[in-house]
PDB file of N, CA and C in Angstrom:
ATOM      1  N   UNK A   1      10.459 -11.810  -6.641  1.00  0.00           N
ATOM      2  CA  UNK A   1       9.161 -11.483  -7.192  1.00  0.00           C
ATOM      3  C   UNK A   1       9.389 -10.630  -8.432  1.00  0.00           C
ATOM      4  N   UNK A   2       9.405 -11.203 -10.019  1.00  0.00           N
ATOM      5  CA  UNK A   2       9.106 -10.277 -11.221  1.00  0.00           C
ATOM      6  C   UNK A   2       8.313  -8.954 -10.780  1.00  0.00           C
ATOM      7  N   UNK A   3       9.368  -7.830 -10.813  1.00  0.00           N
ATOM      8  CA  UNK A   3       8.629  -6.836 -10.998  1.00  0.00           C
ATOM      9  C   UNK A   3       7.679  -5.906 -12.085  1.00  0.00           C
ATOM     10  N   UNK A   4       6.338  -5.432 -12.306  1.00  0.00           N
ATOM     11  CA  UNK A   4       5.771  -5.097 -13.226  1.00  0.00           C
ATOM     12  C   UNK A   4       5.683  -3.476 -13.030  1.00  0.00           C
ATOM     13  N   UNK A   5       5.041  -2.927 -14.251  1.00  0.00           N
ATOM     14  CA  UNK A   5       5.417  -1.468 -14.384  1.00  0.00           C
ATOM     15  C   UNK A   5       3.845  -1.085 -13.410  1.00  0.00           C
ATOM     16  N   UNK A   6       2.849  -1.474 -13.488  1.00  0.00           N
ATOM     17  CA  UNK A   6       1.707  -1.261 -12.821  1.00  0.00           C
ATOM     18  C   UNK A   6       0.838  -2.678 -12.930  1.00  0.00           C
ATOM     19  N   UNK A   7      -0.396  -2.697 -11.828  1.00  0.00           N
ATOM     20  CA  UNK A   7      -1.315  -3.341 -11.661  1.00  0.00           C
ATOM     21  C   UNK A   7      -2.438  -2.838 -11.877  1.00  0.00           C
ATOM     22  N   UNK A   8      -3.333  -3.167 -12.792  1.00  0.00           N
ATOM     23  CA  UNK A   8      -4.698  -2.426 -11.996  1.00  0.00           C
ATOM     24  C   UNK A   8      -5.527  -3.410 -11.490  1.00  0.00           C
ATOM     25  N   UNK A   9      -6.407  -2.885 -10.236  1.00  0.00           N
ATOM     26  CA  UNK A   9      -6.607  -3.693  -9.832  1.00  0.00           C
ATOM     27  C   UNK A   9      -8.466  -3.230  -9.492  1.00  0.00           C
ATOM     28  N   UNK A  10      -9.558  -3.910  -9.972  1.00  0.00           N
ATOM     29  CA  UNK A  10     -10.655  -3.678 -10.516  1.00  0.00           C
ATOM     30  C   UNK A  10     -12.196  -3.927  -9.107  1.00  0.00           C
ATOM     31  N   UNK A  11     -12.452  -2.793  -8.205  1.00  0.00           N
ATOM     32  CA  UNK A  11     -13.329  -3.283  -7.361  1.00  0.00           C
ATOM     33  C   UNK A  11     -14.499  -2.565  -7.936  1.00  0.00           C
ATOM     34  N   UNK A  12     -15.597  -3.211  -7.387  1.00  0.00           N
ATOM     35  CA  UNK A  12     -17.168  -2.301  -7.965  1.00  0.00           C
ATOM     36  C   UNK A  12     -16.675  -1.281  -8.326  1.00  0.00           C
ATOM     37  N   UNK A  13     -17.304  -0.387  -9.501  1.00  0.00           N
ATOM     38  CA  UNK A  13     -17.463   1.076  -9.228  1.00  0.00           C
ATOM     39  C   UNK A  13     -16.290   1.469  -9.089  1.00  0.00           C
ATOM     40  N   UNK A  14     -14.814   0.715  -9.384  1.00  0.00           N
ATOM     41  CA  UNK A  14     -13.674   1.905  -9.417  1.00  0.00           C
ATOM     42  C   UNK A  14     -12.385   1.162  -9.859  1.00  0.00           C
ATOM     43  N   UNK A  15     -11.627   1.600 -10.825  1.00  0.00           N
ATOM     44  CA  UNK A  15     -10.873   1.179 -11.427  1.00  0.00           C
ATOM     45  C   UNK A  15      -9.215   2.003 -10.244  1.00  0.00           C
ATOM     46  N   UNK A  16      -8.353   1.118  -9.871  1.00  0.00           N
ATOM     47  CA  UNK A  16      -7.093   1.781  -9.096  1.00  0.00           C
ATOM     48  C   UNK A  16      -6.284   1.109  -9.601  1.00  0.00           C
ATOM     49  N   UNK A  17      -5.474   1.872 -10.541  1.00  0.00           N
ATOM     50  CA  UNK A  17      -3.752   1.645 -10.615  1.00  0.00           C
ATOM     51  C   UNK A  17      -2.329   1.922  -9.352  1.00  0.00           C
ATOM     52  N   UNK A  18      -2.161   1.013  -9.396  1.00  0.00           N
ATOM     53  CA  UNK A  18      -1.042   1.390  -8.127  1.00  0.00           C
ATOM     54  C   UNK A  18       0.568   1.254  -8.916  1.00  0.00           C
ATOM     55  N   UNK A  19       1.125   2.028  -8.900  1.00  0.00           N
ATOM     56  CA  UNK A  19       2.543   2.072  -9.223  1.00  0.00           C
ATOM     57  C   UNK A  19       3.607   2.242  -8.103  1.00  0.00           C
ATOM     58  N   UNK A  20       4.741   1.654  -7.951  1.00  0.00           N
ATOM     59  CA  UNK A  20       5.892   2.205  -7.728  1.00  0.00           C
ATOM     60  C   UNK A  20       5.669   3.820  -7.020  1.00  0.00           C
ATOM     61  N   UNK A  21       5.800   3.929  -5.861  1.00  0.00           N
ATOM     62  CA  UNK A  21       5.460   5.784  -5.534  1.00  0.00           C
ATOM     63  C   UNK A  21       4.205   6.160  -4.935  1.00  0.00           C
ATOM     64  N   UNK A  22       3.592   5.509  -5.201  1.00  0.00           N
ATOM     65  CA  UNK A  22       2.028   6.070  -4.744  1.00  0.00           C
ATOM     66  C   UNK A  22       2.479   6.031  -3.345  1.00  0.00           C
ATOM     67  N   UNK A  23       1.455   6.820  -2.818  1.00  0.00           N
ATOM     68  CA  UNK A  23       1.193   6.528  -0.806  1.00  0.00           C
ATOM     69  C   UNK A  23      -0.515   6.537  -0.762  1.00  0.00           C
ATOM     70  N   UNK A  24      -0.360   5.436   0.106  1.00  0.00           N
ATOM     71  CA  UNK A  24      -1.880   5.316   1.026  1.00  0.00           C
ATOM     72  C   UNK A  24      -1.453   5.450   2.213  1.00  0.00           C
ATOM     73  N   UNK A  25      -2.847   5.223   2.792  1.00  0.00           N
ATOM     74  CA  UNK A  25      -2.983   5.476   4.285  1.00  0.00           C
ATOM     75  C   UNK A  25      -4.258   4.832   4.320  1.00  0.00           C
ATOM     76  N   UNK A  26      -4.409   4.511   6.038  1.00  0.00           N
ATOM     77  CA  UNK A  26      -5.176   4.238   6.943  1.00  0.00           C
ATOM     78  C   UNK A  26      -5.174   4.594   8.210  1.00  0.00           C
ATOM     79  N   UNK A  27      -5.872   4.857   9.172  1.00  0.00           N
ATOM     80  CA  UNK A  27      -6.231   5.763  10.281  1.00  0.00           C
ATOM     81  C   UNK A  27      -6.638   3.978  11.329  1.00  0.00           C
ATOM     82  N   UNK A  28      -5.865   3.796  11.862  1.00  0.00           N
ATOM     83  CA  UNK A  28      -6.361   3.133  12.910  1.00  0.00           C
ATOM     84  C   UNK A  28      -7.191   3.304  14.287  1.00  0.00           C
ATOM     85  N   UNK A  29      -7.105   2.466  14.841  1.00  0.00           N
ATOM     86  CA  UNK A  29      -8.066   2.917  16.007  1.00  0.00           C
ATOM     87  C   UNK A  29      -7.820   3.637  17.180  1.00  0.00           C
ATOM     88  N   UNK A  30      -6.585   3.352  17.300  1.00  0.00           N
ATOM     89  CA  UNK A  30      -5.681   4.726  18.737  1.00  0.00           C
ATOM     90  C   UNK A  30      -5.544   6.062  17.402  1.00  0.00           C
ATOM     91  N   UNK A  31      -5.818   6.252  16.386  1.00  0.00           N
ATOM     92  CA  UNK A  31      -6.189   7.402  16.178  1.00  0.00           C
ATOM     93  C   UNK A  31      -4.714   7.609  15.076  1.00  0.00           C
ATOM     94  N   UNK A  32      -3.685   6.808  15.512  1.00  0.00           N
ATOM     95  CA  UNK A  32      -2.559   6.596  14.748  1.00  0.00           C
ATOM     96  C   UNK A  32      -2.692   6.492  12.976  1.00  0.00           C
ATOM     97  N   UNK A  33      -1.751   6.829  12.115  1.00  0.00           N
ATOM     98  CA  UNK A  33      -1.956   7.285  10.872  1.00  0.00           C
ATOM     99  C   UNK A  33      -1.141   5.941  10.141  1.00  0.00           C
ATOM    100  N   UNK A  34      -1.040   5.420   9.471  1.00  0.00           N
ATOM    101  CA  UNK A  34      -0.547   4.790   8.993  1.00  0.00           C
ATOM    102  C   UNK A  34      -0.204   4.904   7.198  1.00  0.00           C
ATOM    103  N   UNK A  35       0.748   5.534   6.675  1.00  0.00           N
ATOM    104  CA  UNK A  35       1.629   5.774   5.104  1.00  0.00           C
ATOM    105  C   UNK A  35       1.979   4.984   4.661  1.00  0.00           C
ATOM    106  N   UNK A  36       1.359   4.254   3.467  1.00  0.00           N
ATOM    107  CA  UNK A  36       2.577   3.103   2.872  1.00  0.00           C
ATOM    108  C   UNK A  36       2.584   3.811   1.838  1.00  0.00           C
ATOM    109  N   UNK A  37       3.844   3.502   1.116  1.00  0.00           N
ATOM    110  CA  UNK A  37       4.574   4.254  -0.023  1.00  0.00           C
ATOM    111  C   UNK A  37       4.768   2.957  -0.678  1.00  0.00           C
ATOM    112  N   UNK A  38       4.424   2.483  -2.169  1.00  0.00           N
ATOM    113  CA  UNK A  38       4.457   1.178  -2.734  1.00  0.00           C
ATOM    114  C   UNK A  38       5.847   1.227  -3.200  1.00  0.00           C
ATOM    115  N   UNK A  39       6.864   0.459  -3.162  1.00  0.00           N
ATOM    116  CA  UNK A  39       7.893   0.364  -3.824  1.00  0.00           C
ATOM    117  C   UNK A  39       7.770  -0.479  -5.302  1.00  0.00           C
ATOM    118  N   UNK A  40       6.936  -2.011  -5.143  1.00  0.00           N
ATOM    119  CA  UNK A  40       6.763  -2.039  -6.162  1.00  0.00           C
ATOM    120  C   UNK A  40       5.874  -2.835  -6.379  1.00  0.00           C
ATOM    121  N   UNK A  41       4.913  -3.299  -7.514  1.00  0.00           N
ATOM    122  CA  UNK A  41       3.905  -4.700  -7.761  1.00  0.00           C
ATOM    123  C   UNK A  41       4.437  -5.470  -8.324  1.00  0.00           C
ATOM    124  N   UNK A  42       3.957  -6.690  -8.252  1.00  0.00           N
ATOM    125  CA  UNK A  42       4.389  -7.750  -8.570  1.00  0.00           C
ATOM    126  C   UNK A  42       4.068  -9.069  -8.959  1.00  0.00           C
ATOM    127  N   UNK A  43       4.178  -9.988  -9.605  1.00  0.00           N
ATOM    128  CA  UNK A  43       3.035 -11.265  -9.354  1.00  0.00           C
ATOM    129  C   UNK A  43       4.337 -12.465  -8.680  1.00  0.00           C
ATOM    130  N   UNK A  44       3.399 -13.038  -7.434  1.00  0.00           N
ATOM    131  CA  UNK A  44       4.727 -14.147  -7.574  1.00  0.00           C
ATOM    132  C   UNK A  44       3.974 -15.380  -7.907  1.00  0.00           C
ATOM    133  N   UNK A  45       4.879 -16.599  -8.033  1.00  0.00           N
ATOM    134  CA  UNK A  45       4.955 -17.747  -8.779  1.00  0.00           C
ATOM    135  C   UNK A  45       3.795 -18.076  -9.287  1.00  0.00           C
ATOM    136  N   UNK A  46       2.705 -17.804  -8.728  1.00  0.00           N
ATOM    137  CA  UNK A  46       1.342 -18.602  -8.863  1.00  0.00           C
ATOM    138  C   UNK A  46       0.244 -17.443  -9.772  1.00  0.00           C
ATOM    139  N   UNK A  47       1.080 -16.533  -9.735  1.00  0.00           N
ATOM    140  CA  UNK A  47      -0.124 -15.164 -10.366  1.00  0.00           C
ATOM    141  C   UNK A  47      -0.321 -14.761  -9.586  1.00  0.00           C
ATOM    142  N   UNK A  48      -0.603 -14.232  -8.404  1.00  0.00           N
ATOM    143  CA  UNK A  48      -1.311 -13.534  -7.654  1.00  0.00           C
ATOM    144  C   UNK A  48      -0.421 -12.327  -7.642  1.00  0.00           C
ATOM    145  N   UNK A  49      -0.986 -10.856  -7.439  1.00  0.00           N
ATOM    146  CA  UNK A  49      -0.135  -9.872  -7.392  1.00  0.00           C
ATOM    147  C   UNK A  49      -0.052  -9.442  -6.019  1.00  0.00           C
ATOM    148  N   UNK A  50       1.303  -8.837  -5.805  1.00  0.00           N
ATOM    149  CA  UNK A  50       1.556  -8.190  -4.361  1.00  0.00           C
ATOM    150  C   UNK A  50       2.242  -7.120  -4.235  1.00  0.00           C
ATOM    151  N   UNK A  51       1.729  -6.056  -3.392  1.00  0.00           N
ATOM    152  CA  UNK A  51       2.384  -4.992  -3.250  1.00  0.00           C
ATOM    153  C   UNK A  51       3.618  -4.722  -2.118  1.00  0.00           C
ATOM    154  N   UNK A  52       4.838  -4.226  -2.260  1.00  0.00           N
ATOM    155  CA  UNK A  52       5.485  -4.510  -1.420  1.00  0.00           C
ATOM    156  C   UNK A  52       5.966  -3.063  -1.297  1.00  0.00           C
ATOM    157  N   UNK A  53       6.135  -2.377  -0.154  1.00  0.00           N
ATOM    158  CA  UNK A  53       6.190  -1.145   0.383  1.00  0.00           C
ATOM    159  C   UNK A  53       6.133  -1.009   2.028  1.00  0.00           C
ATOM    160  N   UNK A  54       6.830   0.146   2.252  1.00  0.00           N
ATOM    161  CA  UNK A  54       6.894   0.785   3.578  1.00  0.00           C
ATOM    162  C   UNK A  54       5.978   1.652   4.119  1.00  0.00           C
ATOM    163  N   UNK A  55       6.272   1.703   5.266  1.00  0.00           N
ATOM    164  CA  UNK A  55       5.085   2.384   6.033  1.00  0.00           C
ATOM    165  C   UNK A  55       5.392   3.542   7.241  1.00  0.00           C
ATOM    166  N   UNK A  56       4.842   4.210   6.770  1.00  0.00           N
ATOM    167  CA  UNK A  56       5.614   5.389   8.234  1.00  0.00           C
ATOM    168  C   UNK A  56       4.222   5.368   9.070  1.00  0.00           C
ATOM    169  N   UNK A  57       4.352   5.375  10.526  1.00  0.00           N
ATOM    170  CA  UNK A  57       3.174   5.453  11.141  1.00  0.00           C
ATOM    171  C   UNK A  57       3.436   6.736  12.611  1.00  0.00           C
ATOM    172  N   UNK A  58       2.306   7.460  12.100  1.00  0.00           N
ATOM    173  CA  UNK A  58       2.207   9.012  12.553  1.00  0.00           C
ATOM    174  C   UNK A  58       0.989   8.687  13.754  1.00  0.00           C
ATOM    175  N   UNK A  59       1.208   9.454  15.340  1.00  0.00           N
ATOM    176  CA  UNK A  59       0.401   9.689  16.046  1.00  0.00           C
ATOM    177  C   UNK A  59       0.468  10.929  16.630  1.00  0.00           C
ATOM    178  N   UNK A  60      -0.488  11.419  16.813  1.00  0.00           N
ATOM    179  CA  UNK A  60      -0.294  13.063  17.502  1.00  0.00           C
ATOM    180  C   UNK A  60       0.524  13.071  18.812  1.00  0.00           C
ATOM    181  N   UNK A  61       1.438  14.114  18.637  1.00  0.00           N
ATOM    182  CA  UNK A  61       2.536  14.226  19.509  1.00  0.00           C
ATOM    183  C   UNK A  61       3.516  13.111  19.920  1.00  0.00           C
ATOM    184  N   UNK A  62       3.758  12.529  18.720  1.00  0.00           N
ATOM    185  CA  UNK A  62       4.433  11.263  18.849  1.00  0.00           C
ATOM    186  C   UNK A  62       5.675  11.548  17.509  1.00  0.00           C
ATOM    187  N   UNK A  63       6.907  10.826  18.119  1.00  0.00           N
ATOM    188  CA  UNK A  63       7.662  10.687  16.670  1.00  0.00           C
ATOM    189  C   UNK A  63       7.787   9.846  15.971  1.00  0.00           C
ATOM    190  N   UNK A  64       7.276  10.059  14.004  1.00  0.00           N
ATOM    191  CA  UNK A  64       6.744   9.114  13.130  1.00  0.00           C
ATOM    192  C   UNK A  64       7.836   7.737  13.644  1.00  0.00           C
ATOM    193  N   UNK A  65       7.094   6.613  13.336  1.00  0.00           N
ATOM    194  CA  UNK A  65       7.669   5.449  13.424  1.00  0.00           C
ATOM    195  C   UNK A  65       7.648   4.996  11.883  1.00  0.00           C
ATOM    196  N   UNK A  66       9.268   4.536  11.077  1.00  0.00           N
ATOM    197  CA  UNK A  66       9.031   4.005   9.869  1.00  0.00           C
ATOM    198  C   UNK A  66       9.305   2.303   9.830  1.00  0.00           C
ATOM    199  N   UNK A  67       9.019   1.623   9.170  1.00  0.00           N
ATOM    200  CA  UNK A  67       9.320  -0.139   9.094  1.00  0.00           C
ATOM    201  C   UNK A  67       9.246  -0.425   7.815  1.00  0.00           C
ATOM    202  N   UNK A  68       9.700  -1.367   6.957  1.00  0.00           N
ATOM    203  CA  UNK A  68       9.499  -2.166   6.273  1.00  0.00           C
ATOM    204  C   UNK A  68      10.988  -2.515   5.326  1.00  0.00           C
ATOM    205  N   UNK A  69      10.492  -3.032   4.737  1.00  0.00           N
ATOM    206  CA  UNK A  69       9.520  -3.387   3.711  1.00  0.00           C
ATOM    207  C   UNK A  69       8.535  -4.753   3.875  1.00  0.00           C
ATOM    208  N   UNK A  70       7.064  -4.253   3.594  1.00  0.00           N
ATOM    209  CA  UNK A  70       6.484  -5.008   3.837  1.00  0.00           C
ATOM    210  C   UNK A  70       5.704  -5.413   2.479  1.00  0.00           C
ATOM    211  N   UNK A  71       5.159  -7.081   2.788  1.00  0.00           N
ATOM    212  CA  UNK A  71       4.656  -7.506   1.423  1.00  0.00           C
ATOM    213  C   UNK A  71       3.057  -7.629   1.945  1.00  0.00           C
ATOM    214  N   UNK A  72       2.178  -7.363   0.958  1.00  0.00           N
ATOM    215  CA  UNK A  72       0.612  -7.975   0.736  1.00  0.00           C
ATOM    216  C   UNK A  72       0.489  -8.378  -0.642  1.00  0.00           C
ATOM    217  N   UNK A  73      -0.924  -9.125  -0.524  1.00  0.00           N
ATOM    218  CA  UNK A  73      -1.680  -9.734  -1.853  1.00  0.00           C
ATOM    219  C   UNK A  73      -1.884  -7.976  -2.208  1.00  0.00           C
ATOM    220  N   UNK A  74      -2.142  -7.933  -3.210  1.00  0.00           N
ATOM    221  CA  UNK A  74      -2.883  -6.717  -3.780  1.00  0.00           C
ATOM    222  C   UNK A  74      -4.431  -6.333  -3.264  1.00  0.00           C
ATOM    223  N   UNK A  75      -5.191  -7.638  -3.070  1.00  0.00           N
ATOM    224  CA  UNK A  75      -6.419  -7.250  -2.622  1.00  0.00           C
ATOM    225  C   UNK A  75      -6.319  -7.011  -1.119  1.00  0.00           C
ATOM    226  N   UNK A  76      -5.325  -7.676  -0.309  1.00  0.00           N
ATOM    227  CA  UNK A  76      -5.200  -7.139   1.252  1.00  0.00           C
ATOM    228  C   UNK A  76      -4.758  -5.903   1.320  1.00  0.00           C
ATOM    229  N   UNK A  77      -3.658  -5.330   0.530  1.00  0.00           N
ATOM    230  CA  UNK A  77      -3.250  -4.366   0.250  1.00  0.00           C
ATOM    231  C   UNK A  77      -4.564  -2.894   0.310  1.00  0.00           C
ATOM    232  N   UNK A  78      -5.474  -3.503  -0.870  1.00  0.00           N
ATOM    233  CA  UNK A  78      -6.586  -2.622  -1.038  1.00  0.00           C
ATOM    234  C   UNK A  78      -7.595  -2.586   0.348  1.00  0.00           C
ATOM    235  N   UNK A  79      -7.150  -3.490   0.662  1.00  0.00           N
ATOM    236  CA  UNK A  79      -8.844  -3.628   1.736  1.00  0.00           C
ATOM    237  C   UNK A  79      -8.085  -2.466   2.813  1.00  0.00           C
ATOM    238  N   UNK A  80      -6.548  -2.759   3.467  1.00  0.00           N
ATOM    239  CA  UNK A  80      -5.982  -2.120   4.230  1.00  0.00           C
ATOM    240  C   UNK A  80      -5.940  -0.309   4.052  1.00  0.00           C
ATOM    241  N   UNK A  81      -5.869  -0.475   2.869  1.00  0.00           N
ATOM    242  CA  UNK A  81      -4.852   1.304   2.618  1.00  0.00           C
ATOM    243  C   UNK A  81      -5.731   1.617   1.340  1.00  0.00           C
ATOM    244  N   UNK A  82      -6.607   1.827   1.181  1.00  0.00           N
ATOM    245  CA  UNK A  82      -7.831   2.307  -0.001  1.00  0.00           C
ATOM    246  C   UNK A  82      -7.484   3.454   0.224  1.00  0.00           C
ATOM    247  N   UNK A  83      -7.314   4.636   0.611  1.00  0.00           N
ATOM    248  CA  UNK A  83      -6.964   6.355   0.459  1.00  0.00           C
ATOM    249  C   UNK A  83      -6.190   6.528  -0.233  1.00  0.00           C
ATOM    250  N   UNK A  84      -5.707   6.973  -1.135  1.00  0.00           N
ATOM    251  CA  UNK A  84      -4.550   7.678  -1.996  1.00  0.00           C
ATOM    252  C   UNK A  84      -4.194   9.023  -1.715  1.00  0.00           C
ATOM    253  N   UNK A  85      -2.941   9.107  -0.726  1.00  0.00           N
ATOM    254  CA  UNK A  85      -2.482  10.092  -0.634  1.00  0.00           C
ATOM    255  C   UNK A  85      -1.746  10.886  -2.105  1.00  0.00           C
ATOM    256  N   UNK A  86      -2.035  12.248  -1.789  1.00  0.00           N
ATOM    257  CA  UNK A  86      -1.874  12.823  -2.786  1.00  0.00           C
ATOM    258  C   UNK A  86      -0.108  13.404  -2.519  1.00  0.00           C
ATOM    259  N   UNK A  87       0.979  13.286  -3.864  1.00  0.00           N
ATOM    260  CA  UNK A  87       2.249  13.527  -3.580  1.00  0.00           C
ATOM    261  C   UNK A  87       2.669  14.927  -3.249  1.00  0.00           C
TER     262      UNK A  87
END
């Protein structure tokens, strides 16, 4: 997958650049935390862009679980992990 320096990527009402580094999160439903850290964007063959990054997943009184590297479209990406953790 050609790697690019950033994406932006354009929903109602809000313009989000994702680079290389950022972390999101999402809060699932057992209450569990979920961190992805983007390693990098990308477009593959067809145009479509994808974010590919790891994920540490945090539950209270539990020890973090890390996995990946994992790939999404950019817009699954967004729908999943919209929070921007701050570094």
């Amino acid at each position: 997958m050609p790697q690019m320096g950033a994406v932006v990527f354009r929903k109602p009402r809000q313009n989000l650049e994702i680079r290389a580094g950022q972390r999101f999160r999402r809060v699932l439903a057992d209450r569990a935390v979920e961190t992805a850290q983007v390693l990098s964007v990308g477009k593959d063959a067809t145009g479509i862009p994808h974010v590919r990054f790891n994920v540490v997943r945090s539950r209270p009184s539990c020890i973090d679980y890390k996995e990946g590297p994992r790939v999404l479209a950019l817009d699954s990406f967004w729908t999943n992990y919209s929070e921007a953790v701050e570094a």
